[in-house]
PDB file of N, CA and C in Angstrom:
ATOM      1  N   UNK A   1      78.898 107.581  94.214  1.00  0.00           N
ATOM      2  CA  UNK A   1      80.165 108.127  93.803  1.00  0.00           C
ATOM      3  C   UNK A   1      80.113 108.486  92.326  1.00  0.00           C
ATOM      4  N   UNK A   2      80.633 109.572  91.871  1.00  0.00           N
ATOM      5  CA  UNK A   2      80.916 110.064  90.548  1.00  0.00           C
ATOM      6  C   UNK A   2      82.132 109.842  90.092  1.00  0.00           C
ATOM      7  N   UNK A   3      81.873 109.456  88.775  1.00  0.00           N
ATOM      8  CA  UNK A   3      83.034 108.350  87.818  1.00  0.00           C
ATOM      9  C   UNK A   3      84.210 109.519  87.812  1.00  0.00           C
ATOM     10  N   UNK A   4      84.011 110.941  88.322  1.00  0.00           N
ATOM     11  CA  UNK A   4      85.449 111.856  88.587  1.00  0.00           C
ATOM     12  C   UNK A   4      85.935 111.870  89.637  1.00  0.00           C
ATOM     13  N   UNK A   5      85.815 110.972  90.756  1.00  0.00           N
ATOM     14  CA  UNK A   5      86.216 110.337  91.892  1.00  0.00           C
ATOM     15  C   UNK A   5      87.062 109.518  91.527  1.00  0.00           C
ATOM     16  N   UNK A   6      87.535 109.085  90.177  1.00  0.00           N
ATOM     17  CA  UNK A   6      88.214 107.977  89.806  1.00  0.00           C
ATOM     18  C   UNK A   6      89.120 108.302  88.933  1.00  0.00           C
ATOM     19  N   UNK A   7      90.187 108.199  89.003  1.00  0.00           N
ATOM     20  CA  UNK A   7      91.140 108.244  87.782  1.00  0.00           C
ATOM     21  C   UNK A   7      92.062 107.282  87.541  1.00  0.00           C
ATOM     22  N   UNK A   8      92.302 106.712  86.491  1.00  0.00           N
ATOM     23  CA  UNK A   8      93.495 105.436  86.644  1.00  0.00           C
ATOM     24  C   UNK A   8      94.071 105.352  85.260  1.00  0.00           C
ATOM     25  N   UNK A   9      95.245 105.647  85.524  1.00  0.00           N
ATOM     26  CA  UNK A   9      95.862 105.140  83.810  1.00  0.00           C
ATOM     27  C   UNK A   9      96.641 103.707  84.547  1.00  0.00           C
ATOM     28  N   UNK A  10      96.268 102.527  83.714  1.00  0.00           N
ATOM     29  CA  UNK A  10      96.101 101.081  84.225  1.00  0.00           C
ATOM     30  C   UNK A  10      97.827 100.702  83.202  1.00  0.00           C
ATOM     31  N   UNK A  11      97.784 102.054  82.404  1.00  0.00           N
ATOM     32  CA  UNK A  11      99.507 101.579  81.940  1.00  0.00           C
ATOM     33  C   UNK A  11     100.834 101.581  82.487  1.00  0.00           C
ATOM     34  N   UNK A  12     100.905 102.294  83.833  1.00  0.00           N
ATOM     35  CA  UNK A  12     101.705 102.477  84.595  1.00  0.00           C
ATOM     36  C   UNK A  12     101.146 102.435  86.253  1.00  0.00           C
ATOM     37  N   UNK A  13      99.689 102.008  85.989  1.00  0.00           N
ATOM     38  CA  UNK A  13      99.303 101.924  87.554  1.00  0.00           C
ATOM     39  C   UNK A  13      99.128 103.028  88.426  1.00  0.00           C
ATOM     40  N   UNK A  14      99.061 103.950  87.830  1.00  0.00           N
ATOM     41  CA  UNK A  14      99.017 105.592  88.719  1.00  0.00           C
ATOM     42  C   UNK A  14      97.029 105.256  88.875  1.00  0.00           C
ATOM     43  N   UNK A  15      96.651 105.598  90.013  1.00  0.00           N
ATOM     44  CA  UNK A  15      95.252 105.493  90.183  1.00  0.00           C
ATOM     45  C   UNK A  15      95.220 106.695  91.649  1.00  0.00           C
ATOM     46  N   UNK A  16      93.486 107.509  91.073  1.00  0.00           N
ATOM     47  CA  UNK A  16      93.538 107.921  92.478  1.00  0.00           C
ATOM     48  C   UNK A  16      92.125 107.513  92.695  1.00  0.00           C
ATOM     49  N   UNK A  17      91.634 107.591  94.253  1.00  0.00           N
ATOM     50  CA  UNK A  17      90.283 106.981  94.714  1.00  0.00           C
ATOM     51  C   UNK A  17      90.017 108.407  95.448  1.00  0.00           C
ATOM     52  N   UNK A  18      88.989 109.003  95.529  1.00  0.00           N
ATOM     53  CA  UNK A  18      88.532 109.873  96.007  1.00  0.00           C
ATOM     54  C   UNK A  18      87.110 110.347  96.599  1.00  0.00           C
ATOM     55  N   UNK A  19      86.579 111.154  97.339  1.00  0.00           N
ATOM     56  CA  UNK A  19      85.724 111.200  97.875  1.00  0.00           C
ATOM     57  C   UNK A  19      85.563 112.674  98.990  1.00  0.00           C
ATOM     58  N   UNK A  20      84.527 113.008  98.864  1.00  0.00           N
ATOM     59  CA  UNK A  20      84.718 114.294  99.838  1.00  0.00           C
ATOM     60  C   UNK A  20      83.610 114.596 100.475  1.00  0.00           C
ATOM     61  N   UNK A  21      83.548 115.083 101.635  1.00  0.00           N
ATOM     62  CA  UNK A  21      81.770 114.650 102.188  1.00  0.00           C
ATOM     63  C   UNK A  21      80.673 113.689 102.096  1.00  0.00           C
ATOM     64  N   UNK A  22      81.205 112.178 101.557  1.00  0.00           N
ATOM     65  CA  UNK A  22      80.234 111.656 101.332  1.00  0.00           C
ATOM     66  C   UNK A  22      79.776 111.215 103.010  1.00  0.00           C
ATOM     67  N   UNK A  23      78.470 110.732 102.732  1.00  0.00           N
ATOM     68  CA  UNK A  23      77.635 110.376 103.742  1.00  0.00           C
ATOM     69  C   UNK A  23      77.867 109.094 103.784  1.00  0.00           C
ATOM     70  N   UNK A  24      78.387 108.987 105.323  1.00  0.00           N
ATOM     71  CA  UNK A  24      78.225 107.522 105.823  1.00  0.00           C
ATOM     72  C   UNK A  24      78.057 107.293 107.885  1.00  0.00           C
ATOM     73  N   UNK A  25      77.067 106.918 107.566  1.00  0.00           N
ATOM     74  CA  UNK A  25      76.454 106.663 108.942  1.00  0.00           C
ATOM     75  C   UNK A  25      77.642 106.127 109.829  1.00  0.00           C
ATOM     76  N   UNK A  26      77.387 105.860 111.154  1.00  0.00           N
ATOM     77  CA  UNK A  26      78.040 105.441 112.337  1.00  0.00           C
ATOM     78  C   UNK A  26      77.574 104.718 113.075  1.00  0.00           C
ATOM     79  N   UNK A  27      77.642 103.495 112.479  1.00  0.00           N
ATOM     80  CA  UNK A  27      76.914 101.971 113.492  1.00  0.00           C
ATOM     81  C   UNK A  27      77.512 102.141 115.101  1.00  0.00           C
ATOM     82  N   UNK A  28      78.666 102.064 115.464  1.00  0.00           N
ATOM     83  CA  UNK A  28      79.499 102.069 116.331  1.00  0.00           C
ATOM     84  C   UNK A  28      80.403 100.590 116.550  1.00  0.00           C
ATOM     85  N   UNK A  29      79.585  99.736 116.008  1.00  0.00           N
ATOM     86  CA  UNK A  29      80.235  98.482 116.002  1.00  0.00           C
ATOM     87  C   UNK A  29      79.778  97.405 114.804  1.00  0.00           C
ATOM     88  N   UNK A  30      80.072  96.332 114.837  1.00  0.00           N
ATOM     89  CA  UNK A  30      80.029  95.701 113.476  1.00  0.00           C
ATOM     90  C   UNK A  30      78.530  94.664 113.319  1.00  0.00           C
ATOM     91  N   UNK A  31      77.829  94.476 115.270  1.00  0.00           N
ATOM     92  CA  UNK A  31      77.052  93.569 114.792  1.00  0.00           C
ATOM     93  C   UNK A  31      75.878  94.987 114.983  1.00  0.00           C
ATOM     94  N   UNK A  32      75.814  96.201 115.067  1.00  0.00           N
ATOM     95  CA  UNK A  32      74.591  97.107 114.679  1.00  0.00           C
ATOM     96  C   UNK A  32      74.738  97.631 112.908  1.00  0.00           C
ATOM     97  N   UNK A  33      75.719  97.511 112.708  1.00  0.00           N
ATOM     98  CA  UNK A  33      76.063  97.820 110.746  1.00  0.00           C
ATOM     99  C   UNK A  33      75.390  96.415 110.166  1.00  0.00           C
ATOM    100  N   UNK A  34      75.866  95.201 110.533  1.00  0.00           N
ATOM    101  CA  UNK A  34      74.986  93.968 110.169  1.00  0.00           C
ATOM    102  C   UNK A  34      73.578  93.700 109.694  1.00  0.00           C
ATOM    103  N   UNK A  35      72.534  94.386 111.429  1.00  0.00           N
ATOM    104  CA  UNK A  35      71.473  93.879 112.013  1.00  0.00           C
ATOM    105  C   UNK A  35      71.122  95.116 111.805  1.00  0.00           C
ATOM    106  N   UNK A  36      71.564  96.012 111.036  1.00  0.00           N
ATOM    107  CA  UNK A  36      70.299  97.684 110.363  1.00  0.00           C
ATOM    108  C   UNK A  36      70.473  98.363 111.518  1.00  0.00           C
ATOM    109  N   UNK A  37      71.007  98.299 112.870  1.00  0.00           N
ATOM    110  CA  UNK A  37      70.840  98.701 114.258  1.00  0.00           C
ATOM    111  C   UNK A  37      71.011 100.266 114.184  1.00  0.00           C
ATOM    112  N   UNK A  38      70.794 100.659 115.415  1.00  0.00           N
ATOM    113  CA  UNK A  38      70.860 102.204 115.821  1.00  0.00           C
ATOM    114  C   UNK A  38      72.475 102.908 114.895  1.00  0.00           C
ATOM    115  N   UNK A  39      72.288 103.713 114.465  1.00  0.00           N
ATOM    116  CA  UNK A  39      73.459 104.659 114.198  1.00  0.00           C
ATOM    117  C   UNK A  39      73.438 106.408 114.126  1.00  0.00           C
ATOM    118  N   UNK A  40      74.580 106.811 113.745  1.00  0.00           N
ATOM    119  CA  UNK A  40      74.058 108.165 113.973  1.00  0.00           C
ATOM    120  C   UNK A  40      74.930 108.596 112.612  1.00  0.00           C
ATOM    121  N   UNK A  41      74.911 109.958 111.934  1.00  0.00           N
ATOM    122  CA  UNK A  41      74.980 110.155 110.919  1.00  0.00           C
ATOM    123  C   UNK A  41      76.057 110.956 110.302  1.00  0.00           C
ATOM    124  N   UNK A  42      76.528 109.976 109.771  1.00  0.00           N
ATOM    125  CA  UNK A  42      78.563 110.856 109.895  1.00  0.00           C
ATOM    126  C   UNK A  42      78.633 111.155 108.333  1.00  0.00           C
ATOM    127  N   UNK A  43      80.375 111.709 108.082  1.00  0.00           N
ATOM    128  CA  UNK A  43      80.479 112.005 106.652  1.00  0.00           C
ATOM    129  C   UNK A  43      81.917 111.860 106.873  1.00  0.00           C
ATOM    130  N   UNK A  44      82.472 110.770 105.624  1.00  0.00           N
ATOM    131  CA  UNK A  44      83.902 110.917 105.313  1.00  0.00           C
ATOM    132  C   UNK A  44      84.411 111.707 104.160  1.00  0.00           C
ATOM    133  N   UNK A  45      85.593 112.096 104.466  1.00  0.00           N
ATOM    134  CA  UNK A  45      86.464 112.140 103.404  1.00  0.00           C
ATOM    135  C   UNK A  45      87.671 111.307 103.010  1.00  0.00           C
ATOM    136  N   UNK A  46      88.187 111.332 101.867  1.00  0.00           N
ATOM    137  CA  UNK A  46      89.286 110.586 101.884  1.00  0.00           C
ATOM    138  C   UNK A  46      89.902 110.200  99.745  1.00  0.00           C
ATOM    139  N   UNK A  47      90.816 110.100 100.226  1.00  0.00           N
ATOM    140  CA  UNK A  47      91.755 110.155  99.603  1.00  0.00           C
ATOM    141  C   UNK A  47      93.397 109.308  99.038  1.00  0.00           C
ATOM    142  N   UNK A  48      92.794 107.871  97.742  1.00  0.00           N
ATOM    143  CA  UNK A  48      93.724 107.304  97.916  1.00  0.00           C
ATOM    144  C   UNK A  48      94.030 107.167  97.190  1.00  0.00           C
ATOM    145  N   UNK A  49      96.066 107.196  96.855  1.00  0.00           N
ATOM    146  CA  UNK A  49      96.948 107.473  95.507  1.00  0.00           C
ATOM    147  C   UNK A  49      97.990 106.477  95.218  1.00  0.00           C
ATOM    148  N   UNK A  50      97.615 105.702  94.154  1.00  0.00           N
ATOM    149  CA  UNK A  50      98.740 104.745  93.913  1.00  0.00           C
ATOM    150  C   UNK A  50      99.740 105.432  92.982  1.00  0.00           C
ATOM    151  N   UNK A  51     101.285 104.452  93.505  1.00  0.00           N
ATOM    152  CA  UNK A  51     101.745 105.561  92.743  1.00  0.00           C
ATOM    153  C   UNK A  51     102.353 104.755  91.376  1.00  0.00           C
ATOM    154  N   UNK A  52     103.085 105.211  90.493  1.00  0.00           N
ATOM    155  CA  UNK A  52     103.286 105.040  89.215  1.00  0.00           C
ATOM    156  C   UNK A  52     104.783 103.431  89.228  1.00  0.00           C
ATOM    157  N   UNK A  53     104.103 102.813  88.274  1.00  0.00           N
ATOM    158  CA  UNK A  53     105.220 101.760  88.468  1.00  0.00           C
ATOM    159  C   UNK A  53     105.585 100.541  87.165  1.00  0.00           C
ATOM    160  N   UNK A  54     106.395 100.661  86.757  1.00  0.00           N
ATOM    161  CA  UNK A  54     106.750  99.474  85.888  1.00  0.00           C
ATOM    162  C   UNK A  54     106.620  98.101  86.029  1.00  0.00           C
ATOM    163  N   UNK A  55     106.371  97.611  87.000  1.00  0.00           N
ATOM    164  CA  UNK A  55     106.454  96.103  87.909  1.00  0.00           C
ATOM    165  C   UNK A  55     104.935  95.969  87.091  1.00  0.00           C
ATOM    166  N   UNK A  56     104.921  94.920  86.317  1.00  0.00           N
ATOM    167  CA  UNK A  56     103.609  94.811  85.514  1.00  0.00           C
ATOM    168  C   UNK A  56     103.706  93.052  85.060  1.00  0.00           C
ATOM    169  N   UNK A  57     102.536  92.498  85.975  1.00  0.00           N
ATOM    170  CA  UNK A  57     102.203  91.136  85.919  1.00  0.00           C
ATOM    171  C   UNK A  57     101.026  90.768  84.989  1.00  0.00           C
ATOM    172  N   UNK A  58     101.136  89.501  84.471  1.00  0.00           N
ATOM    173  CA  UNK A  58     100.227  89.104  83.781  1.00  0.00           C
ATOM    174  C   UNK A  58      99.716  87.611  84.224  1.00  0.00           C
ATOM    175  N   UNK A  59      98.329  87.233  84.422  1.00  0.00           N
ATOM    176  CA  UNK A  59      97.850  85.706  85.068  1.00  0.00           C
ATOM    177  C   UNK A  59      97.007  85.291  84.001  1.00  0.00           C
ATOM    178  N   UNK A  60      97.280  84.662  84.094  1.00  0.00           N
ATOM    179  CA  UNK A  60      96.156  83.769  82.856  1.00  0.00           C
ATOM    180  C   UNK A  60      96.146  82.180  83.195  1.00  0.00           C
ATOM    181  N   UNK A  61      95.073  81.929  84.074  1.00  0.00           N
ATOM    182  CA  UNK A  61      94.874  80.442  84.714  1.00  0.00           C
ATOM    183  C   UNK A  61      93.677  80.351  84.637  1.00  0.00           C
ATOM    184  N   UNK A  62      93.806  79.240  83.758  1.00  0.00           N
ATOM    185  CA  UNK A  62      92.370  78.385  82.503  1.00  0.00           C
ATOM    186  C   UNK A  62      91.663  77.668  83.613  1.00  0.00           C
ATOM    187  N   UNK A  63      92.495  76.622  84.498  1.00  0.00           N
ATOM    188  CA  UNK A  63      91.752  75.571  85.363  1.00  0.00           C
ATOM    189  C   UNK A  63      90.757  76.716  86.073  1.00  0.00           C
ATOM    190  N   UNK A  64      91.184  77.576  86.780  1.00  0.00           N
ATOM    191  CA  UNK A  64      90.404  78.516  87.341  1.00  0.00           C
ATOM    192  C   UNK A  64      89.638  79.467  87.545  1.00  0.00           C
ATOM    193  N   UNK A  65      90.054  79.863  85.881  1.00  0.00           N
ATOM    194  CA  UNK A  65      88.729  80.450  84.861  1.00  0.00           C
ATOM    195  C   UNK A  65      89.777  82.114  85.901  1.00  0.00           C
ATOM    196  N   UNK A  66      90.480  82.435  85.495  1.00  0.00           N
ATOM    197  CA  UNK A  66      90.465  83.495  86.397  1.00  0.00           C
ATOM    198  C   UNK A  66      92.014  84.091  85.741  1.00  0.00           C
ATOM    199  N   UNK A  67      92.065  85.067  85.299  1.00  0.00           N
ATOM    200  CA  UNK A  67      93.287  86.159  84.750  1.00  0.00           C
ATOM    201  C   UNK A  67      93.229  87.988  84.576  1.00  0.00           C
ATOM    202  N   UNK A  68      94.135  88.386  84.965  1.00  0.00           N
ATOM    203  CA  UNK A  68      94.035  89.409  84.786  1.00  0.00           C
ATOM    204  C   UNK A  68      95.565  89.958  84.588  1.00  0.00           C
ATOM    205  N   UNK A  69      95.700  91.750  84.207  1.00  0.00           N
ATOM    206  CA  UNK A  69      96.853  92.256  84.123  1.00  0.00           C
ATOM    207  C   UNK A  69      96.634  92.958  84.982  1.00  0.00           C
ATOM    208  N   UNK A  70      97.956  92.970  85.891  1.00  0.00           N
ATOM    209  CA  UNK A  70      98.370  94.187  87.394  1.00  0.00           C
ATOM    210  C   UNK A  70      99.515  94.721  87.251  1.00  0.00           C
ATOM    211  N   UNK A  71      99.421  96.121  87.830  1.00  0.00           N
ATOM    212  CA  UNK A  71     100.942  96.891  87.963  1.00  0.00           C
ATOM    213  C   UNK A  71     100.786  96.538  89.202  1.00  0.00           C
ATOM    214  N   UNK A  72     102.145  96.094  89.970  1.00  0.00           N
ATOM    215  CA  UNK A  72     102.473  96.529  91.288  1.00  0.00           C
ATOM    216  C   UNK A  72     103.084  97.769  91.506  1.00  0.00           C
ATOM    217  N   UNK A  73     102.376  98.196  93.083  1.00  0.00           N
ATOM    218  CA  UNK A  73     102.456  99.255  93.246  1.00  0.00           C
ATOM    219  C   UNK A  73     102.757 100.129  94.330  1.00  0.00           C
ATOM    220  N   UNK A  74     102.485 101.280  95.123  1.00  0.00           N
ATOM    221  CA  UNK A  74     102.323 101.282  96.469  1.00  0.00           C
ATOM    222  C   UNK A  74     101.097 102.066  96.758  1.00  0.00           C
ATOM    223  N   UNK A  75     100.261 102.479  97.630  1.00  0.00           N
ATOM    224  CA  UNK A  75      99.527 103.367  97.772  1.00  0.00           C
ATOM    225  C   UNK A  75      99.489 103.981  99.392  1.00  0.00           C
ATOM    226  N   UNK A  76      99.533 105.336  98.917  1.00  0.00           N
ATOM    227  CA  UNK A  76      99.418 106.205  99.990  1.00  0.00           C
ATOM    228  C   UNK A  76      97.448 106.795 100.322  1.00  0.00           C
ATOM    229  N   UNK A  77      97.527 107.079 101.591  1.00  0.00           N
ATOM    230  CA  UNK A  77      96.039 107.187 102.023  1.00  0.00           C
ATOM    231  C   UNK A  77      95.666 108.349 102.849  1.00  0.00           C
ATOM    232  N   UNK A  78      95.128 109.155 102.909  1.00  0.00           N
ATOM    233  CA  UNK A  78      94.310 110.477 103.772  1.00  0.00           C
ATOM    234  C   UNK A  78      93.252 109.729 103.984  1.00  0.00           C
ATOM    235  N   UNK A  79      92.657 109.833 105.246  1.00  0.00           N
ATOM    236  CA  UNK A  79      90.938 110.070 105.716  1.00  0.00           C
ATOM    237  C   UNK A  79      90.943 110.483 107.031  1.00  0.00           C
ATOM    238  N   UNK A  80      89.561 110.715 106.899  1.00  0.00           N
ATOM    239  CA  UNK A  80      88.954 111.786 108.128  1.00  0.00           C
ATOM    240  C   UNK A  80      87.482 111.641 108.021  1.00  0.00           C
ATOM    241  N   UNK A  81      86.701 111.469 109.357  1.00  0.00           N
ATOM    242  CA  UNK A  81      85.598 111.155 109.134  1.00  0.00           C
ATOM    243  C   UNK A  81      85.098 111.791 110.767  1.00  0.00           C
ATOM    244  N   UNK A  82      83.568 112.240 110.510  1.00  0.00           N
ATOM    245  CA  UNK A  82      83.178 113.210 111.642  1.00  0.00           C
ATOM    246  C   UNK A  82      81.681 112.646 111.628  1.00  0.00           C
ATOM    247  N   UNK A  83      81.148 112.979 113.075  1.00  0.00           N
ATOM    248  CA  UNK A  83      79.738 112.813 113.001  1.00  0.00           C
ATOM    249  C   UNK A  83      79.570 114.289 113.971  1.00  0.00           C
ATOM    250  N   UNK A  84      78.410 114.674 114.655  1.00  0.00           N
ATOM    251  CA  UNK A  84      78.330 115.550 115.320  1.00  0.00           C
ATOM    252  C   UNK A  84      79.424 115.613 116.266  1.00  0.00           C
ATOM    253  N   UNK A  85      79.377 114.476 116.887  1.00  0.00           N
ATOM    254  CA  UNK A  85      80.157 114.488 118.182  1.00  0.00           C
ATOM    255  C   UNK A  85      81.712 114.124 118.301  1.00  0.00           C
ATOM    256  N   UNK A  86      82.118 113.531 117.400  1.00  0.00           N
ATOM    257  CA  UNK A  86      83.164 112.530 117.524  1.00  0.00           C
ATOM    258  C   UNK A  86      84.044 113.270 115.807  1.00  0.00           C
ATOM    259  N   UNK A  87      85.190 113.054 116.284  1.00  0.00           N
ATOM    260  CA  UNK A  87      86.081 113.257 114.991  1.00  0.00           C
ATOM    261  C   UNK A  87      87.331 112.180 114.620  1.00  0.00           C
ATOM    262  N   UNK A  88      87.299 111.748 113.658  1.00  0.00           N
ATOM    263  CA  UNK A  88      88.636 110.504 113.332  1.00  0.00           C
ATOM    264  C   UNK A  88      89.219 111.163 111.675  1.00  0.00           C
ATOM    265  N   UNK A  89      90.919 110.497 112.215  1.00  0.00           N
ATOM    266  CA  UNK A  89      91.522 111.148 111.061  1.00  0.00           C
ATOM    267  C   UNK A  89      92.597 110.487 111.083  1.00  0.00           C
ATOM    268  N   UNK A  90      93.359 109.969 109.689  1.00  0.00           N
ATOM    269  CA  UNK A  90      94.730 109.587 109.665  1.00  0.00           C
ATOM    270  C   UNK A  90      95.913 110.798 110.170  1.00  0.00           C
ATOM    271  N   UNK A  91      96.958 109.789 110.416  1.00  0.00           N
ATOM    272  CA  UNK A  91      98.130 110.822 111.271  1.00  0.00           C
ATOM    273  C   UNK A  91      98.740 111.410 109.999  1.00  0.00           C
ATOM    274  N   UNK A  92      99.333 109.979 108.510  1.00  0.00           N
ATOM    275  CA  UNK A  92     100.608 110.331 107.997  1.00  0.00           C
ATOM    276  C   UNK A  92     100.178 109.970 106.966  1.00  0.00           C
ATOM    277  N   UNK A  93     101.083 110.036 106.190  1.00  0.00           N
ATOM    278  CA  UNK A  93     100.919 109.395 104.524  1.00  0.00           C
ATOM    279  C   UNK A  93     101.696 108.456 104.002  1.00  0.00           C
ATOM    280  N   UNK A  94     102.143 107.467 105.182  1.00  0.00           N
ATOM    281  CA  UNK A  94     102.861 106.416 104.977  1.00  0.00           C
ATOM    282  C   UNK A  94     102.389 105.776 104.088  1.00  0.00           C
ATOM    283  N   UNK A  95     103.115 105.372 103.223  1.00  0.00           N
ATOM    284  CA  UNK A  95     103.141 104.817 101.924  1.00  0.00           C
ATOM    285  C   UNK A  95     102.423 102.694 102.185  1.00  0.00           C
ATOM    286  N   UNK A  96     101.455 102.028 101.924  1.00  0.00           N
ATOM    287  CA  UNK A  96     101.689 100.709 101.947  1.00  0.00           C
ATOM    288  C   UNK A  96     102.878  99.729 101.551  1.00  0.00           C
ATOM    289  N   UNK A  97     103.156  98.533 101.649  1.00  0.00           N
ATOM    290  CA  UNK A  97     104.483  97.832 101.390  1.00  0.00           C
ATOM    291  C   UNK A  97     104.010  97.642  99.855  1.00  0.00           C
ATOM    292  N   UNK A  98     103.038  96.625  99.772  1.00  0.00           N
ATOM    293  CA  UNK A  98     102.269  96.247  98.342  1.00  0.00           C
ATOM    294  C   UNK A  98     100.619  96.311  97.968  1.00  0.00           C
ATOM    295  N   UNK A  99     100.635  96.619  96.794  1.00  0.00           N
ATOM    296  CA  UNK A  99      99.341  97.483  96.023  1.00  0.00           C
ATOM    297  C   UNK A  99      99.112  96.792  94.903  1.00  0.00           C
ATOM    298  N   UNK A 100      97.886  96.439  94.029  1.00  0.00           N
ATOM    299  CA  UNK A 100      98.173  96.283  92.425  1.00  0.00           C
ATOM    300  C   UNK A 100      97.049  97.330  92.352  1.00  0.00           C
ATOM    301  N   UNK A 101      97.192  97.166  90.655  1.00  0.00           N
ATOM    302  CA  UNK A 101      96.191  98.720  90.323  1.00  0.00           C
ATOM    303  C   UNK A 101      96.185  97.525  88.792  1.00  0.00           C
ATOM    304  N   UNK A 102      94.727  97.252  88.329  1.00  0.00           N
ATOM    305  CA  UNK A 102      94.982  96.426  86.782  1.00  0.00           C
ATOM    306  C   UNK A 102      93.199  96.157  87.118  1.00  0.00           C
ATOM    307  N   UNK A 103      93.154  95.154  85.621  1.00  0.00           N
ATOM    308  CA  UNK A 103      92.205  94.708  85.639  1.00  0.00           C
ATOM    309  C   UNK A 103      91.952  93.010  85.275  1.00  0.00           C
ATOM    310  N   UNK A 104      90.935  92.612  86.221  1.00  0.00           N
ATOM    311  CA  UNK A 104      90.882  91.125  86.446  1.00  0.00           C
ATOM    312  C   UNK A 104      89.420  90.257  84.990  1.00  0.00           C
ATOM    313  N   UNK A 105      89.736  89.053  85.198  1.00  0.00           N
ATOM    314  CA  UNK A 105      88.348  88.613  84.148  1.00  0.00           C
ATOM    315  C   UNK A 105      88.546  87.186  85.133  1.00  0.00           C
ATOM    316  N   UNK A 106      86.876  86.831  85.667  1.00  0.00           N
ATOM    317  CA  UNK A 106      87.151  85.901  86.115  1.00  0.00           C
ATOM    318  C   UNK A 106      85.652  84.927  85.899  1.00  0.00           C
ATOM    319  N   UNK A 107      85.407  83.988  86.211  1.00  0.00           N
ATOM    320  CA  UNK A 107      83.943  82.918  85.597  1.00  0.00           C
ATOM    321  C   UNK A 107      83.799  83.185  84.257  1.00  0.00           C
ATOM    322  N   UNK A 108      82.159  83.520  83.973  1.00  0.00           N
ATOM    323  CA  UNK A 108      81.685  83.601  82.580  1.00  0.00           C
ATOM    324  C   UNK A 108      82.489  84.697  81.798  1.00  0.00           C
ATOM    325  N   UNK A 109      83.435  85.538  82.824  1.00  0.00           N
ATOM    326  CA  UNK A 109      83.998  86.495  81.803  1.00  0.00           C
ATOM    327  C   UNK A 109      85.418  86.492  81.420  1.00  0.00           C
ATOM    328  N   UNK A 110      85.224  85.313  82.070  1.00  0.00           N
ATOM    329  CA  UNK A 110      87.290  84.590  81.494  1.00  0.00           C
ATOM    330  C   UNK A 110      87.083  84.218  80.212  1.00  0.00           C
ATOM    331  N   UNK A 111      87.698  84.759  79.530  1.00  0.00           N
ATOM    332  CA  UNK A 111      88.266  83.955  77.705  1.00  0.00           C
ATOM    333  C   UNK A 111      89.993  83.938  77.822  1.00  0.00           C
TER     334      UNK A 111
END
């Protein structure tokens, strides 16, 4: 993935995730993706947008070595993914209930 697949202003939580033809195979199930097994050779797209929000948390827990700052948020989602034979695709752009969009510090990189 290329770092312009990514956009995020982390001050209001607006982020988008993106992707377009990338290559991703088709195990068909979870224990041939596991075990390297037979697959055949697909490509997604997709497309995901958080949207902009004031709701802005802060954690900072020492015992657990673990803090970060988050906007809450919502995020909406597109994908579609094809191999020769077979085609899959979202219906809608129903929005999720809850999202964060921030950044975490956690073990050796908690101060």
């Amino acid at each position: 993935m290329h770092s312009s697949n990514v956009v995020i202003d982390r001050g209001n939580g607006h982020a988008v995730y993106q992707a377009t033809d990338l290559a991703m195979p088709d195990y068909h199930d979870a224990f041939n993706a596991l075990t390297g097994g037979p697959f055949v050779p697909g490509v997604v797209t997709f497309r995901l947008e958080w949207a902009e929000s004031r709701e802005k948390h802060r954690y900072h827990d020492v015992q657990d070595r673990w803090g970060g700052h988050l906007v809450q948020t919502s995020v909406k989602c597109t994908w579609s993914g094809h191999t020769a034979t077979t085609e899959f695709h979202t219906d809608t752009l129903n929005p999720t209930i809850f999202a964060e969009v921030g950044q975490e510090k956690s073990g050796v990189f908690f101060h």
